[in-house]
Protein backbone atom coordinates (compact mmCIF):
# COMPACT_ATOMS: atom_id res chain seq x y z
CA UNK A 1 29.50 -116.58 -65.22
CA UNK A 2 31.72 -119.20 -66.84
CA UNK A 3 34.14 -120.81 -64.14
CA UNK A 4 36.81 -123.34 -65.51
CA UNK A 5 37.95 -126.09 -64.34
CA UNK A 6 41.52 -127.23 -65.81
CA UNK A 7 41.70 -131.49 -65.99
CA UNK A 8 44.64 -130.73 -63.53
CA UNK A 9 42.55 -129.53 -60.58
CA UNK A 10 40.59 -132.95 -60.43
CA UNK A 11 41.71 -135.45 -57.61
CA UNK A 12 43.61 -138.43 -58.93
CA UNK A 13 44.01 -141.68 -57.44
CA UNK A 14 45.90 -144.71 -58.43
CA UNK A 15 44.87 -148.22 -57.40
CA UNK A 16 46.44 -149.94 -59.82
CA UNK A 17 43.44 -151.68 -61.03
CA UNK A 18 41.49 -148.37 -60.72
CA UNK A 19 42.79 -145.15 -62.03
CA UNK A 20 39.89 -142.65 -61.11
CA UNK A 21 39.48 -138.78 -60.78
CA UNK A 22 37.16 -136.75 -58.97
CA UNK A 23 35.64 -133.36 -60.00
CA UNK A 24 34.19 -133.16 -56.23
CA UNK A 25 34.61 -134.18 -52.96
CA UNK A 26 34.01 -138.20 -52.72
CA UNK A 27 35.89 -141.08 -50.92
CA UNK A 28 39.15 -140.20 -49.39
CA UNK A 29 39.28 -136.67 -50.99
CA UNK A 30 37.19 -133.81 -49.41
CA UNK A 31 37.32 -130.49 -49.99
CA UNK A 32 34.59 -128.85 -48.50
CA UNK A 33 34.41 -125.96 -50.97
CA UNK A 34 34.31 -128.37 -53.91
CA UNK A 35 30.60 -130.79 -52.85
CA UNK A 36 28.86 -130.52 -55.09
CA UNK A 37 27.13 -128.15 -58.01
CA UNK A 38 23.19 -127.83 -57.65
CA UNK A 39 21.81 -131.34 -57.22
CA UNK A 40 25.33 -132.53 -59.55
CA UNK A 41 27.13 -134.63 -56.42
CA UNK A 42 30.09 -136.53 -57.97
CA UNK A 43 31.55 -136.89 -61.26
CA UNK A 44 34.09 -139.22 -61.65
CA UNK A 45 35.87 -140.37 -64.20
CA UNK A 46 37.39 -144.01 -63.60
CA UNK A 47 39.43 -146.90 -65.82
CA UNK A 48 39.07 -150.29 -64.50
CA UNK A 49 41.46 -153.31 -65.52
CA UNK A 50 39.64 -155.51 -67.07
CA UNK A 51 37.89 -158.43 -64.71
CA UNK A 52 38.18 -156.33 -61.82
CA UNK A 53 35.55 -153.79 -60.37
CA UNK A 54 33.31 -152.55 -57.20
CA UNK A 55 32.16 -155.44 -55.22
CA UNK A 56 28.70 -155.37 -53.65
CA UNK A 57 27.93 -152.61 -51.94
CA UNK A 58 24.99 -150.18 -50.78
CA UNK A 59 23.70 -146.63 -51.68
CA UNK A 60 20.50 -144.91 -50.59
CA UNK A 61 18.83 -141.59 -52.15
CA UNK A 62 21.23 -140.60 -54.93
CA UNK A 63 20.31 -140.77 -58.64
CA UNK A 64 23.61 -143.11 -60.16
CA UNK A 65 24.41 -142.61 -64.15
CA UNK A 66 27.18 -144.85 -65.50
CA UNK A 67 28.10 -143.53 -68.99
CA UNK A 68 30.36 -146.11 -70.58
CA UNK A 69 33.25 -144.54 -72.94
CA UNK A 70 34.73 -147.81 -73.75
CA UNK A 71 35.23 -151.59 -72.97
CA UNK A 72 31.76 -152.92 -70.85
CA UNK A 73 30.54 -152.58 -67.92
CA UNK A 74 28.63 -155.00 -65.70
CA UNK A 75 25.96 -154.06 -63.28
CA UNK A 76 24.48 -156.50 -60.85
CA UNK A 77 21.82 -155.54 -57.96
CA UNK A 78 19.89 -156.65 -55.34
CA UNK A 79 16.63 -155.63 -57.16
CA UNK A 80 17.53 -159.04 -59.24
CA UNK A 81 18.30 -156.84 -62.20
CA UNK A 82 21.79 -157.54 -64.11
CA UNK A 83 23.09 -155.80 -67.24
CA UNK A 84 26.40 -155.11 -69.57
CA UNK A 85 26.52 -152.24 -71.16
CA UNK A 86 28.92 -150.54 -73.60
CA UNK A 87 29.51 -147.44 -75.17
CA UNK A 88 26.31 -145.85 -76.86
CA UNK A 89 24.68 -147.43 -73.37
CA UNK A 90 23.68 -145.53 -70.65
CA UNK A 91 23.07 -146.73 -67.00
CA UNK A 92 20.66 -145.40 -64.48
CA UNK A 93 20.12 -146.15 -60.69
CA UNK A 94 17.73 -144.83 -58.66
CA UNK A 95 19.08 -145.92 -55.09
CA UNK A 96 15.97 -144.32 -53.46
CA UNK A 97 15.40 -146.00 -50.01
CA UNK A 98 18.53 -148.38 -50.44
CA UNK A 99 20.07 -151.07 -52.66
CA UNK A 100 22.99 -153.04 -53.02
CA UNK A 101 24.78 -152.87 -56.39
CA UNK A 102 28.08 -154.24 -58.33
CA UNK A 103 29.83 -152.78 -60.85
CA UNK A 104 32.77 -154.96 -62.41
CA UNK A 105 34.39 -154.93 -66.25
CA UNK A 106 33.76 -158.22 -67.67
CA UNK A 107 36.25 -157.90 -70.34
CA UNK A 108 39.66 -158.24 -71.01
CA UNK A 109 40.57 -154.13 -71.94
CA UNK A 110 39.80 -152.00 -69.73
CA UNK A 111 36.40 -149.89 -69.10
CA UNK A 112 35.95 -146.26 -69.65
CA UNK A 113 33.47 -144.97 -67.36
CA UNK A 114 31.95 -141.57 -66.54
CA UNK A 115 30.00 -142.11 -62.99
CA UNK A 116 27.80 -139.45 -62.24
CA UNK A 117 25.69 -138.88 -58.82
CA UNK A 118 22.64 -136.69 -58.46
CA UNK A 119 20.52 -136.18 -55.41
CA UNK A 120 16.67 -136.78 -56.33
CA UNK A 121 14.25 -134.33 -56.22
CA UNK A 122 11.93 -136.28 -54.08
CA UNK A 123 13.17 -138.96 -51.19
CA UNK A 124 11.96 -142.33 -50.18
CA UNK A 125 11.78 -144.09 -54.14
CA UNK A 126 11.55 -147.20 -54.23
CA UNK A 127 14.90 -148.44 -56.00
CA UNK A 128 15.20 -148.93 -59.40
CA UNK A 129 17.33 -149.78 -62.38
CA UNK A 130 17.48 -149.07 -66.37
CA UNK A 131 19.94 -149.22 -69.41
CA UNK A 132 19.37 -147.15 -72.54
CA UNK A 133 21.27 -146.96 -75.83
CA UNK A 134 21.23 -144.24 -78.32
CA UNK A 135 22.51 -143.88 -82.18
CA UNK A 136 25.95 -142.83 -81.46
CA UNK A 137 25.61 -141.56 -85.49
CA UNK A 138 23.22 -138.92 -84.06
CA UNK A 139 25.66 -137.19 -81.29
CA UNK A 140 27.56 -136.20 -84.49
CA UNK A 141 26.94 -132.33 -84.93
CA UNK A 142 23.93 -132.15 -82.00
CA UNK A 143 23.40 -131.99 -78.36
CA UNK A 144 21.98 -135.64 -77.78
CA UNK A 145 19.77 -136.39 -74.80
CA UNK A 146 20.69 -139.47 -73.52
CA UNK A 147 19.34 -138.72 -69.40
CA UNK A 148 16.41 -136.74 -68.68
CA UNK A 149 13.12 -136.02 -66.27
CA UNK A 150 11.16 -136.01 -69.48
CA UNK A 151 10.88 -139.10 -71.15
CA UNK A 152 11.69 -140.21 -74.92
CA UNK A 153 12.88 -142.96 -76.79
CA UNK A 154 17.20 -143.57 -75.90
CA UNK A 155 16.65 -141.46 -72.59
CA UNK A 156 17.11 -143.08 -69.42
CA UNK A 157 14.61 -141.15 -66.94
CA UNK A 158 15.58 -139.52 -64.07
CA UNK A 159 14.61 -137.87 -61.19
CA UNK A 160 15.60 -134.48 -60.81
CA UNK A 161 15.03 -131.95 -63.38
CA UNK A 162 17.87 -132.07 -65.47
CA UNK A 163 18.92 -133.20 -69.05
CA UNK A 164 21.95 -134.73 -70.24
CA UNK A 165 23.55 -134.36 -73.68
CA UNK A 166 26.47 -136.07 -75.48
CA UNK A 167 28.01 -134.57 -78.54
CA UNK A 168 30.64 -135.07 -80.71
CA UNK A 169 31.36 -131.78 -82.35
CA UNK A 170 33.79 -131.97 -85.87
CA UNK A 171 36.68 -129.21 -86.25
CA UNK A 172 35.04 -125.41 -86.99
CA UNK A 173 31.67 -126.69 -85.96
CA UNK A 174 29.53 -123.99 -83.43
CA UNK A 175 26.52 -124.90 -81.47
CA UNK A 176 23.98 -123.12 -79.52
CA UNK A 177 22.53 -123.91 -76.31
CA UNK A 178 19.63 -121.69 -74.40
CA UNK A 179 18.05 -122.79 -71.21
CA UNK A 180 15.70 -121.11 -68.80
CA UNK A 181 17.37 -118.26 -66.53
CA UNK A 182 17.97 -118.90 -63.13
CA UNK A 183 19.87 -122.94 -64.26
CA UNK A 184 22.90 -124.13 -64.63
CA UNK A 185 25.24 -125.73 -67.12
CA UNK A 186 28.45 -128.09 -66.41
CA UNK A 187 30.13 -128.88 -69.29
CA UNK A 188 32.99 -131.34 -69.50
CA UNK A 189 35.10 -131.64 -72.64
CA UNK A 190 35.84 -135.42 -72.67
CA UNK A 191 38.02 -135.16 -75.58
CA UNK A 192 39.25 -132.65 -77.85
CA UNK A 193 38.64 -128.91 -77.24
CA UNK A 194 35.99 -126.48 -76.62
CA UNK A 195 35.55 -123.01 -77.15
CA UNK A 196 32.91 -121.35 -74.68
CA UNK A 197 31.03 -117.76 -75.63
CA UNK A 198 33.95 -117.21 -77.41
CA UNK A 199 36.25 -117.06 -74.81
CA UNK A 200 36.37 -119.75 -72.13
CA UNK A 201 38.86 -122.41 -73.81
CA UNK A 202 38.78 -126.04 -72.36
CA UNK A 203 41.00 -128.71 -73.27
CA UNK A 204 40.34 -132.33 -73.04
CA UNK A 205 38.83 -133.23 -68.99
CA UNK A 206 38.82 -129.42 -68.42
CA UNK A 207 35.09 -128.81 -67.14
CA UNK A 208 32.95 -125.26 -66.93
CA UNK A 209 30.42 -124.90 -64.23
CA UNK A 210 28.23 -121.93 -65.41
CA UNK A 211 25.66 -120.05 -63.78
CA UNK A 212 23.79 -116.56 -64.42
CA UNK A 213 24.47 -117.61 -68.29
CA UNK A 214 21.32 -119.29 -69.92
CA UNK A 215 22.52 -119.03 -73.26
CA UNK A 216 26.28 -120.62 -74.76
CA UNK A 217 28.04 -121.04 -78.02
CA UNK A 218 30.07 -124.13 -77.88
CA UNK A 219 32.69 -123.79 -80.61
CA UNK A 220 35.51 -125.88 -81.36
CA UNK A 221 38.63 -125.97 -83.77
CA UNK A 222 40.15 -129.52 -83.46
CA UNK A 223 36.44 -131.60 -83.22
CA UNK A 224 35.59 -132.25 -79.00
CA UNK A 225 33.45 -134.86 -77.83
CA UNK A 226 31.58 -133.41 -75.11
CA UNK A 227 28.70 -133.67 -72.03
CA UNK A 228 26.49 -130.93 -70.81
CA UNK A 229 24.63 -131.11 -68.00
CA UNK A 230 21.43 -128.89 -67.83
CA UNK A 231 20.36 -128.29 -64.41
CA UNK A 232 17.90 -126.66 -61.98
């Protein structure tokens, strides 16, 4: 079962030095049909000016990725631990039993984030912080893991049971994804287009949430850059 979600059905705000949407419920917007999708808890997908950001603030058992698309991103927390990543860099936060974070663009253009909030499959962590980078060469063609419960060189670790993959498909390219039955797959096209089992079309920011489907051709015409979310 392939549900679509058109780019037009996120939530959009305008803050003038924020310009965010929201693929679930989070902040001012609640729908309380739209939560969440298995342990997946918020996927937003924000610009901020640059030299502006989130001040300190605090966050307790979620699992935080930060997926930077363009411009840099600067983390800050109250573990002591401080960071800028870009894109081909991946942030992960384990908020666990609580910590206090900042996330600010310390540039002049703005940042291109993808923030993306899991719950954790086990409660009471003790808080903790990473950046990763992977060979943005190698998302050419491939499903990438750059997040994952199973460890490997370029994969921030997580802690639920789920894999993320980036990929940057070219024009007439298919791939083939299989995962255990009984999971799930979201799917967001971040630019480009995206052909699903042959007939589920996505445009760029539409996004699939797929269940009682284990296996998917992803096939596109014009090239897509894309992230898929394996989860339990």
């Amino acid at each position: 079962m392939i549900n679509v979600y058109p780019a037009s059905s996120r939530y959009s705000a305008d803050h003038g030095w924020l310009q965010s949407n929201f693929s679930f419920s989070f902040g001012e917007f609640y729908d309380p049909l739209n939560t969440q999708f298995g342990p997946l808890r918020v996927f937003n997908d924000d610009i901020v000016q640059g030299g502006r950001g989130f001040g300190a603030h605090p966050h307790r058992e979620m699992e935080i990725v930060s997926v930077v698309l363009k411009g840099q991103l600067k983390h800050e927390d109250s573990t002591g631990q401080s960071a800028v990543t870009t894109f081909g860099e991946v942030q992960r936060m384990s908020a666990g039993t609580g910590i206090i974070h900042s996330e600010v663009n310390p540039g002049v253009e703005d940042v291109h984030i993808l923030q993306i909030w899991f719950t954790p499959n086990v409660s009471g962590l003790t808080p903790s912080y990473e950046t990763s980078s992977y060979d943005t060469s190698a998302i050419r063609n491939e499903l990438l893991p750059i997040v994952s419960h199973q460890s490997g060189e370029g994969i921030a670790h997580i802690h639920q049971d789920l894999t993320m993959y980036l990929s940057e498909l070219a024009p007439g390219k298919t791939l083939e994804f299989a995962q255990e039955p009984g999971r799930r797959i979201y799917v967001m096209v971040i630019e480009g287009d995206l052909i699903l089992n042959g007939e589920s079309r996505l445009a760029k920011r539409d996004a699939a949430r797929i269940e009682q489907t284990s296996e998917l051709t992803l096939r596109t015409d014009s090239g897509a850059l894309l992230l898929l979310i394996d989860l339990p």
